[in-house]
C-alpha atoms as a PDB file:
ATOM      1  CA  UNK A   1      -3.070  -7.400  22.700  1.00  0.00           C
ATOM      2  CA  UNK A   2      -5.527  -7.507  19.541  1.00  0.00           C
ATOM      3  CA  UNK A   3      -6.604  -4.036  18.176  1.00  0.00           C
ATOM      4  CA  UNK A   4      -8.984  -5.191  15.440  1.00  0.00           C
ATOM      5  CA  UNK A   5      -9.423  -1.691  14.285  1.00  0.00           C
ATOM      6  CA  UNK A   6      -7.241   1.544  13.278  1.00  0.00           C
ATOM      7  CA  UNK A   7      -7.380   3.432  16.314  1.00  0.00           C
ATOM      8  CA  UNK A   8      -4.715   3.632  18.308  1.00  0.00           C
ATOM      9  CA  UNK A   9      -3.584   6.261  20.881  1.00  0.00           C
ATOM     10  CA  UNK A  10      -0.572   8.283  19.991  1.00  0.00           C
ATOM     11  CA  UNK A  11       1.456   6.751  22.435  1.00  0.00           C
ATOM     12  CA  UNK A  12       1.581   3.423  21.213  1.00  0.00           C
ATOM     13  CA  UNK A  13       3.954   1.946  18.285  1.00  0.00           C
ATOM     14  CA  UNK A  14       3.573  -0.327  16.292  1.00  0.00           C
ATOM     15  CA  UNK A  15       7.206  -1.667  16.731  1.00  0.00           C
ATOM     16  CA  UNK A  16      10.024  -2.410  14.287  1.00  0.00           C
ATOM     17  CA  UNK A  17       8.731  -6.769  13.430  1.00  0.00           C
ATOM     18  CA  UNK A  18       5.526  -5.874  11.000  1.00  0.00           C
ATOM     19  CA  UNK A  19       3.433  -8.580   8.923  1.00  0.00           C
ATOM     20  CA  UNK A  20       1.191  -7.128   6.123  1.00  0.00           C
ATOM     21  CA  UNK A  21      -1.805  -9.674   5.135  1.00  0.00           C
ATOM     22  CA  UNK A  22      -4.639  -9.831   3.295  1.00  0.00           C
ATOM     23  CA  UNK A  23      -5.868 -11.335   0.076  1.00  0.00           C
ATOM     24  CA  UNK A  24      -4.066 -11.214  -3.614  1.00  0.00           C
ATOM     25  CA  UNK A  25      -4.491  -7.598  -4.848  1.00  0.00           C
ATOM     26  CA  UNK A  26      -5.613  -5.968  -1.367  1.00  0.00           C
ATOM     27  CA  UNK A  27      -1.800  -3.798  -1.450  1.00  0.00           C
ATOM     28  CA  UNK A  28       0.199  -5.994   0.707  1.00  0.00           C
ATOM     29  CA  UNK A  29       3.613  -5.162  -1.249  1.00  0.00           C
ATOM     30  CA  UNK A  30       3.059  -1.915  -1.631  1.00  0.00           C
ATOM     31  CA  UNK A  31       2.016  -0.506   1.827  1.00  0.00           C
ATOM     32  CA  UNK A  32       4.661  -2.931   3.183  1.00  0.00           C
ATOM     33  CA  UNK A  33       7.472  -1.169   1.214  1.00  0.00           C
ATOM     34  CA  UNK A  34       6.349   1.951   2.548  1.00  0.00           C
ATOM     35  CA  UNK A  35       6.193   1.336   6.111  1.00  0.00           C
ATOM     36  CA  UNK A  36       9.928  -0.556   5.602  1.00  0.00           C
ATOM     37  CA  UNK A  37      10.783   2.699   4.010  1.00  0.00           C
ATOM     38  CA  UNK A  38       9.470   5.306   6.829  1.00  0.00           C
ATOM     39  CA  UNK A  39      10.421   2.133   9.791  1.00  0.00           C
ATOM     40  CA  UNK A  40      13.852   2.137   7.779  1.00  0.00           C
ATOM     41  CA  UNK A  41      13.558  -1.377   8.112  1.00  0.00           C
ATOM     42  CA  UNK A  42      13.970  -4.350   5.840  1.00  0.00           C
ATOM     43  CA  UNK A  43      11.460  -4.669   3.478  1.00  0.00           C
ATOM     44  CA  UNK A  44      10.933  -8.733   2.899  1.00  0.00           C
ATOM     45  CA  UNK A  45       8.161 -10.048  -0.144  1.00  0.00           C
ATOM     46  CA  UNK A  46       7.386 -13.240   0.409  1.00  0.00           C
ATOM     47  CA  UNK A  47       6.271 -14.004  -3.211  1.00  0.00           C
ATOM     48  CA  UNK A  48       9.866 -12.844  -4.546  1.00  0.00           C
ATOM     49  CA  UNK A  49      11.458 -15.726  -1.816  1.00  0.00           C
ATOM     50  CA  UNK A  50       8.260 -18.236  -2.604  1.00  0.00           C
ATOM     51  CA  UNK A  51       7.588 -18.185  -6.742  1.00  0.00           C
ATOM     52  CA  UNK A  52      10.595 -19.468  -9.070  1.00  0.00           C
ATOM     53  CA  UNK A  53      11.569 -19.607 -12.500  1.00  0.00           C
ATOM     54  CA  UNK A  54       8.483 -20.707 -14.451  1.00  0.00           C
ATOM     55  CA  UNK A  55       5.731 -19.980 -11.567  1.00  0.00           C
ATOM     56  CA  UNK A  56       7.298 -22.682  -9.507  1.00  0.00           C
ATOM     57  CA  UNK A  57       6.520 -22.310  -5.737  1.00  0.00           C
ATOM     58  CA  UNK A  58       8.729 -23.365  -2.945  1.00  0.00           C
ATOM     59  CA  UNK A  59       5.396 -23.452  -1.234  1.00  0.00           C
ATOM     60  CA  UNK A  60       4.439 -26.735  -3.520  1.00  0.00           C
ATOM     61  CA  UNK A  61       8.012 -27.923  -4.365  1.00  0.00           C
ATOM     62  CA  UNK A  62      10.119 -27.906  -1.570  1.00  0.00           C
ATOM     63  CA  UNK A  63       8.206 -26.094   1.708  1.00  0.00           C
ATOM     64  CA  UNK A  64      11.908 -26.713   4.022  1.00  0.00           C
ATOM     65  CA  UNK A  65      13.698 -24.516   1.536  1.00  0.00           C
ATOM     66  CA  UNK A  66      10.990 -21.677   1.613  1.00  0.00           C
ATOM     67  CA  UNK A  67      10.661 -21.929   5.717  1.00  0.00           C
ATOM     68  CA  UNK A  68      14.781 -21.587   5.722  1.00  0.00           C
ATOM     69  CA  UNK A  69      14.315 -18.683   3.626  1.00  0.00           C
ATOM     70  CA  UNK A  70      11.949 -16.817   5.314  1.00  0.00           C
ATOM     71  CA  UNK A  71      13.384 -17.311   8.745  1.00  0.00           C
ATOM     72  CA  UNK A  72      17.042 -15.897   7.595  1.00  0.00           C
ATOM     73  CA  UNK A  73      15.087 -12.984   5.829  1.00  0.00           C
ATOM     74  CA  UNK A  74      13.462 -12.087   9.038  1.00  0.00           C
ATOM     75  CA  UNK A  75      16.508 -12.916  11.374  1.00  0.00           C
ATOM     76  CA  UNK A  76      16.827  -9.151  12.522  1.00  0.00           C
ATOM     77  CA  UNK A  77      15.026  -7.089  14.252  1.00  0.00           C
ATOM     78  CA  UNK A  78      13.722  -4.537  11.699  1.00  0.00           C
ATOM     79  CA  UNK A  79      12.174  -5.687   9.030  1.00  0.00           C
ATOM     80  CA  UNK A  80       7.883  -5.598   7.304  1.00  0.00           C
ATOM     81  CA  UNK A  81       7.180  -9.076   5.667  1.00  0.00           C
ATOM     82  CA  UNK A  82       4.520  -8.319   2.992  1.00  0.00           C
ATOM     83  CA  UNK A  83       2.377 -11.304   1.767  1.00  0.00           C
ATOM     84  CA  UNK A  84       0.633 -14.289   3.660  1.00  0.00           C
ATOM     85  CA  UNK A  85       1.882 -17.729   3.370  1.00  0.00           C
ATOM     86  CA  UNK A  86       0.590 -18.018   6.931  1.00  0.00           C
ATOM     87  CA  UNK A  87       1.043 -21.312   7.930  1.00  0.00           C
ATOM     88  CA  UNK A  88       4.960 -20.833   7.122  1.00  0.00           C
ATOM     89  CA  UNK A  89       4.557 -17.431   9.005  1.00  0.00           C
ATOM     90  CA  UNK A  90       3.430 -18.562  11.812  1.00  0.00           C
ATOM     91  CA  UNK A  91       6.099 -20.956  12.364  1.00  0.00           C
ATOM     92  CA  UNK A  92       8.708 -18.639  11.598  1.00  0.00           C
ATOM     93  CA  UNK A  93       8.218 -15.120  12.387  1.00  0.00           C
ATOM     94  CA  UNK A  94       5.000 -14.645  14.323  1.00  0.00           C
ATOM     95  CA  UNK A  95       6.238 -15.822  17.814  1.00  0.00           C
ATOM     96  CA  UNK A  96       8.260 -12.425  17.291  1.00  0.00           C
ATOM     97  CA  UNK A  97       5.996 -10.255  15.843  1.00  0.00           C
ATOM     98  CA  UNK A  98       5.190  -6.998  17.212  1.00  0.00           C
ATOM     99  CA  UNK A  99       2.473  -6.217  14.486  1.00  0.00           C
ATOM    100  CA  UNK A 100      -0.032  -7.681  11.945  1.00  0.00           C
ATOM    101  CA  UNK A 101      -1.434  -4.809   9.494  1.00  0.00           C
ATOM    102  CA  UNK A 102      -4.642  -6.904   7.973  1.00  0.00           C
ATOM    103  CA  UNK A 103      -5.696  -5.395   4.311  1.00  0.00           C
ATOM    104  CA  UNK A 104      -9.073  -6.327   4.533  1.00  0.00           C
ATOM    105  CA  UNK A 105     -10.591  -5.007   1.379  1.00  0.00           C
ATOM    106  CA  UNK A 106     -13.968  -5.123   0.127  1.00  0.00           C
ATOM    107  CA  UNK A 107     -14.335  -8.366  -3.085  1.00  0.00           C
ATOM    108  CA  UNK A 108     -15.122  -5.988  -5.505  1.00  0.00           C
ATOM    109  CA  UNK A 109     -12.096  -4.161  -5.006  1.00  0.00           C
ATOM    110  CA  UNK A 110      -9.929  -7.023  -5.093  1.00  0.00           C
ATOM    111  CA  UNK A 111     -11.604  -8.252  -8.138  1.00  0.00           C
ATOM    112  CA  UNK A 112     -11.560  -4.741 -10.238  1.00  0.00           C
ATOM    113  CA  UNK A 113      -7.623  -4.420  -8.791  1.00  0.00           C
ATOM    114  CA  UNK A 114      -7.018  -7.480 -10.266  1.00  0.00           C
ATOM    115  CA  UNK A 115      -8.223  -7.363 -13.547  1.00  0.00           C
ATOM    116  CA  UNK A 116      -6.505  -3.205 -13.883  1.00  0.00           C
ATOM    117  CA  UNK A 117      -3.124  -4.469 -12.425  1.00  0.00           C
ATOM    118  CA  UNK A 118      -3.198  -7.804 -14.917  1.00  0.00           C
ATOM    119  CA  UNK A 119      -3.925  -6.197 -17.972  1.00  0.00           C
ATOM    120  CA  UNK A 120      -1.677  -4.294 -17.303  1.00  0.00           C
ATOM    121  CA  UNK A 121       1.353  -6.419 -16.608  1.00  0.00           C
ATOM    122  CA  UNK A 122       0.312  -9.108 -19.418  1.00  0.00           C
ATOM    123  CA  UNK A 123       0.213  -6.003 -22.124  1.00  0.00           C
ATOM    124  CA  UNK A 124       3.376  -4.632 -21.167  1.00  0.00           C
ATOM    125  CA  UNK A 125       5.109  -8.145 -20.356  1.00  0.00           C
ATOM    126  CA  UNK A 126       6.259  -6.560 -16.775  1.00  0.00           C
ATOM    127  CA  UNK A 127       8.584  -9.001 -15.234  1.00  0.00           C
ATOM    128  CA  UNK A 128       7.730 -10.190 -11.932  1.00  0.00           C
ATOM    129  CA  UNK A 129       9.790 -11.000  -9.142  1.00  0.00           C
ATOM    130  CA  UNK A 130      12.799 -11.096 -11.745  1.00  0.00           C
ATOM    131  CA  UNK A 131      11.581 -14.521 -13.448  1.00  0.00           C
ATOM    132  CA  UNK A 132       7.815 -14.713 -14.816  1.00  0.00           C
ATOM    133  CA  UNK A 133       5.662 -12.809 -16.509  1.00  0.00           C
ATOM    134  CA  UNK A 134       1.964 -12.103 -15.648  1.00  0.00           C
ATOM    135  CA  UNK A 135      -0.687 -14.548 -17.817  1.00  0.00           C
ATOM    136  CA  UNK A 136      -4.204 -12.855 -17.886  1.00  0.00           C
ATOM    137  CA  UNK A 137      -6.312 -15.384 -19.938  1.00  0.00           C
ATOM    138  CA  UNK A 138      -5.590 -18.537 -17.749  1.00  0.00           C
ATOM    139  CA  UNK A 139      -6.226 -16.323 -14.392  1.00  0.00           C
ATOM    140  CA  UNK A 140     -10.004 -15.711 -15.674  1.00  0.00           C
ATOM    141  CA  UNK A 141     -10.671 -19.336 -15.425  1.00  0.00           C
ATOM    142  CA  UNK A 142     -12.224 -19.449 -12.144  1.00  0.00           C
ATOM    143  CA  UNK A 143     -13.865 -22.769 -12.342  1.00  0.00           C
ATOM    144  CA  UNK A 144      -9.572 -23.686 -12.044  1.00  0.00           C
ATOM    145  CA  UNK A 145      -9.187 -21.852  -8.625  1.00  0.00           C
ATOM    146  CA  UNK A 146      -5.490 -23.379  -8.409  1.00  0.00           C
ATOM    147  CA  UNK A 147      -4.691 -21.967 -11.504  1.00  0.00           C
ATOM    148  CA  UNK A 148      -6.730 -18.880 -11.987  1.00  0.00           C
ATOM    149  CA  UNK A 149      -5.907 -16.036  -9.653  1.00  0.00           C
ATOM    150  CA  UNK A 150      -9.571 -14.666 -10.199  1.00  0.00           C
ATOM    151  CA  UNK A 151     -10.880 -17.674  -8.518  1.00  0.00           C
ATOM    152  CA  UNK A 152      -8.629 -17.951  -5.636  1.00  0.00           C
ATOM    153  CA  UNK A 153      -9.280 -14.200  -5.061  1.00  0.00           C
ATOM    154  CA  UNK A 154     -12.634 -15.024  -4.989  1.00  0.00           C
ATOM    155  CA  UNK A 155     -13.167 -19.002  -3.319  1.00  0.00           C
ATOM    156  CA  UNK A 156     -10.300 -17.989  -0.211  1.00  0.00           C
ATOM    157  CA  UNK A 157     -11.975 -14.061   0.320  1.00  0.00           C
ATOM    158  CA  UNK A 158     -14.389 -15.305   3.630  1.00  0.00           C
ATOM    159  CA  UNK A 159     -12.504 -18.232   4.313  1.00  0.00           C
ATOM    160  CA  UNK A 160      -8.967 -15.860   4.832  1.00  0.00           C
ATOM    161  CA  UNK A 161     -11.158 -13.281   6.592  1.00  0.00           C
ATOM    162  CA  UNK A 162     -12.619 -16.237   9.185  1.00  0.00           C
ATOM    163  CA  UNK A 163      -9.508 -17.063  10.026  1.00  0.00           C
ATOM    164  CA  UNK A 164      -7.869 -13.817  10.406  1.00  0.00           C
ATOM    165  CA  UNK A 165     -10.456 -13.058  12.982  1.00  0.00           C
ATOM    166  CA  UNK A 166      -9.658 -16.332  14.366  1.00  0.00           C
ATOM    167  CA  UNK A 167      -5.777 -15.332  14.559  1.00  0.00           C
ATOM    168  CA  UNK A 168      -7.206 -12.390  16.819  1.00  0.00           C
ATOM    169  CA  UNK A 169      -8.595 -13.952  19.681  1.00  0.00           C
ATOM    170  CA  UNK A 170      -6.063 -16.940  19.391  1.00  0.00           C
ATOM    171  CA  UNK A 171      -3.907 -16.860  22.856  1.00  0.00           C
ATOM    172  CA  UNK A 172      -0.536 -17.797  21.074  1.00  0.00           C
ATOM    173  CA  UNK A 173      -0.787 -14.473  19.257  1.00  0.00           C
ATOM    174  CA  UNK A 174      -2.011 -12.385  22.391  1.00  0.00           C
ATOM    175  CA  UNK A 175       1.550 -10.385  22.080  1.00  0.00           C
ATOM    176  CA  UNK A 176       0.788  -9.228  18.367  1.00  0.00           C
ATOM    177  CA  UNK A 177      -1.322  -5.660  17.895  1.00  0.00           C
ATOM    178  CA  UNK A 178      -3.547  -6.376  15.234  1.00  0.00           C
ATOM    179  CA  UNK A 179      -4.566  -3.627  12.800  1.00  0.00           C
ATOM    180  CA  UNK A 180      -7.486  -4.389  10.040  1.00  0.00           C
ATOM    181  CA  UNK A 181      -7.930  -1.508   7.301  1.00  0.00           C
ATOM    182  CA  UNK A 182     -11.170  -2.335   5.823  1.00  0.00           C
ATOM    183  CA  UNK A 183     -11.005  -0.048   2.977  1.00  0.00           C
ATOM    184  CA  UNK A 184      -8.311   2.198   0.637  1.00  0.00           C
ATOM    185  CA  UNK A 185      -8.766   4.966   2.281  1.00  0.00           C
ATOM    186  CA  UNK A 186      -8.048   3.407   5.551  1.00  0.00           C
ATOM    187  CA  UNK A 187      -4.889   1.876   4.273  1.00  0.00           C
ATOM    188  CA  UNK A 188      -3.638   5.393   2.515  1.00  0.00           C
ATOM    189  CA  UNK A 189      -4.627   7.446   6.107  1.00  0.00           C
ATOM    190  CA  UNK A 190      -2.313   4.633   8.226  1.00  0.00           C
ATOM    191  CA  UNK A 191       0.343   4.879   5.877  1.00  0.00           C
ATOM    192  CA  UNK A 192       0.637   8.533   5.722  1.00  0.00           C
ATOM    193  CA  UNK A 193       0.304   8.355   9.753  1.00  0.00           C
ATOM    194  CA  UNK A 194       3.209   6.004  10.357  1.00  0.00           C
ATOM    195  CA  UNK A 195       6.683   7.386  10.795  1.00  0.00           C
ATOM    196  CA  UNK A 196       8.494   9.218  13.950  1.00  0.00           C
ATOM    197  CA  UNK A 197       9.937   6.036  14.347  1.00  0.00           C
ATOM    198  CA  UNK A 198       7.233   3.456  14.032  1.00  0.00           C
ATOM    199  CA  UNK A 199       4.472   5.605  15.802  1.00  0.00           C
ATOM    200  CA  UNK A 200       1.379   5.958  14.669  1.00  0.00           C
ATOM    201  CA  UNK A 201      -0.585   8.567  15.877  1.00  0.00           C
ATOM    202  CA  UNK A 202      -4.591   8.338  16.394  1.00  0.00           C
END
C-alpha cells in the first residue's frame, strides 16, 4: 500500500528489502548506509556496481552485465539499495520490495549540495567508488546535461518527481510502502526513528 508521506503508526515496519531514491545529491548513499547499518542489512550502491574505470557506465556499455549485478547484490533478503537506475530496478528488485524511501528534496538544495560536495571532492582529489575522481568544471556546463551533473540535477528534477508519483498509484507496485521526505529535516527525523528492528515509530 502507498504511504506518500512520513507518518506511519508504530506498529508498522518498514521491512528488511529497502530502495532509497531521489535525485543526484538528495542523500541517497548516505541515509541508505544508515538504515543498512541500524536494519543490519546489506548495504548495496548502485553507482559503485554501475560507474567503471574512467566514468564508464554499465548503464551505457553493457546494461545485461549491470542487471546481473544488481540482481545477485540483492539476492537475499536483507539488504537497502541506495541510488535509482529505475528502469533496471524495477526489473530486478522491486517485485520484492517491501519499501521505497523517496528523497524528495527541494532544487535549491540539490543544487547548493552539489556544488559544496564537488568542490570538495575535485580539491581534495577524493576517489570515488575506488576508480574516478570527481571533475567540477565540466559538471557546470549545463547546456551538456549528459555530461554536466548540474544540468541533469536540474533538466530530470520534475520529470523524476512525475514519475515517482506515478510509481505510487501504479498497481504493480501496490505491495511497496512508499515513504517521500520532502526536506533534510525529514530525512534526519526518519533516520534517527528507524531501528528496533526495522520499525519506525510515528
Amino acid at each position: 500500500m502507498a504511504v506518500p508521506d512520513t507518518q506511519i503508526d508504530e506498529h508498522s515496519a518498514i521491512g528488511t528489502r529497502i530502495h532509497v531514491i531521489g535525485n543526484s545529491t538528495s542523500g541517497k548513499s548516505t541515509l541508505g548506509a544508515r538504515l543498512a547499518e541500524a536494519l543490519d542489512a546489506t548495504f548495496v550502491e548502485l553507482d559503485a556496481i554501475n560507474w567503471q574505470s574512467g566514468w564508464v557506465g554499465l548503464n551505457a556499455t553493457d546494461p545485461d552485465e549491470l542487471e546481473r549485478r544488481i540482481r545477485e547484490a540483492t539476492r537475499g533478503e536483507r539488504w537497502v539499495v541506495a541510488g535509482s537506475y529505475t528502469k533496471f530496478s524495477q526489473r530486478t528488485f522491486w517485485p520484492r520490495l517491501d519499501t521505497v524511501v523517496w528523497l524528495d528534496l527541494p532544487l535549491p538544495v540539490l543544487v547548493w549540495r552539489f556544488l559544496r560536495r564537488t568542490w570538495r571532492r575535485w580539491r581534495s582529489r577524493e576517489l570515488i567508488w575506488g576508480t574516478n575522481y570527481e571533475r567540477f568544471w565540466p559538471h557546470l556546463m549545463i547546456w551538456r546535461p549528459h555530461d554536466s551533473l548540474l544540468g541533469w540535477i536540474i533538466t530530470q528534477h520534475a520529470r523524476k518527481r512525475r514519475d515517482m508519483i506515478a510509481y505510487m498509484s501504479d498497481p504493480r507496485w501496490e505491495h511497496v510502502r512508499f515513504m517521500r521526505l520532502r526536506s533534510s529535516r525529514e530525512v534526519e527525523g526518519f533516520a534517527g526513528l528507524v531501528g528496533d528492528g526495522g520499525r519506525a515509530k510515528d
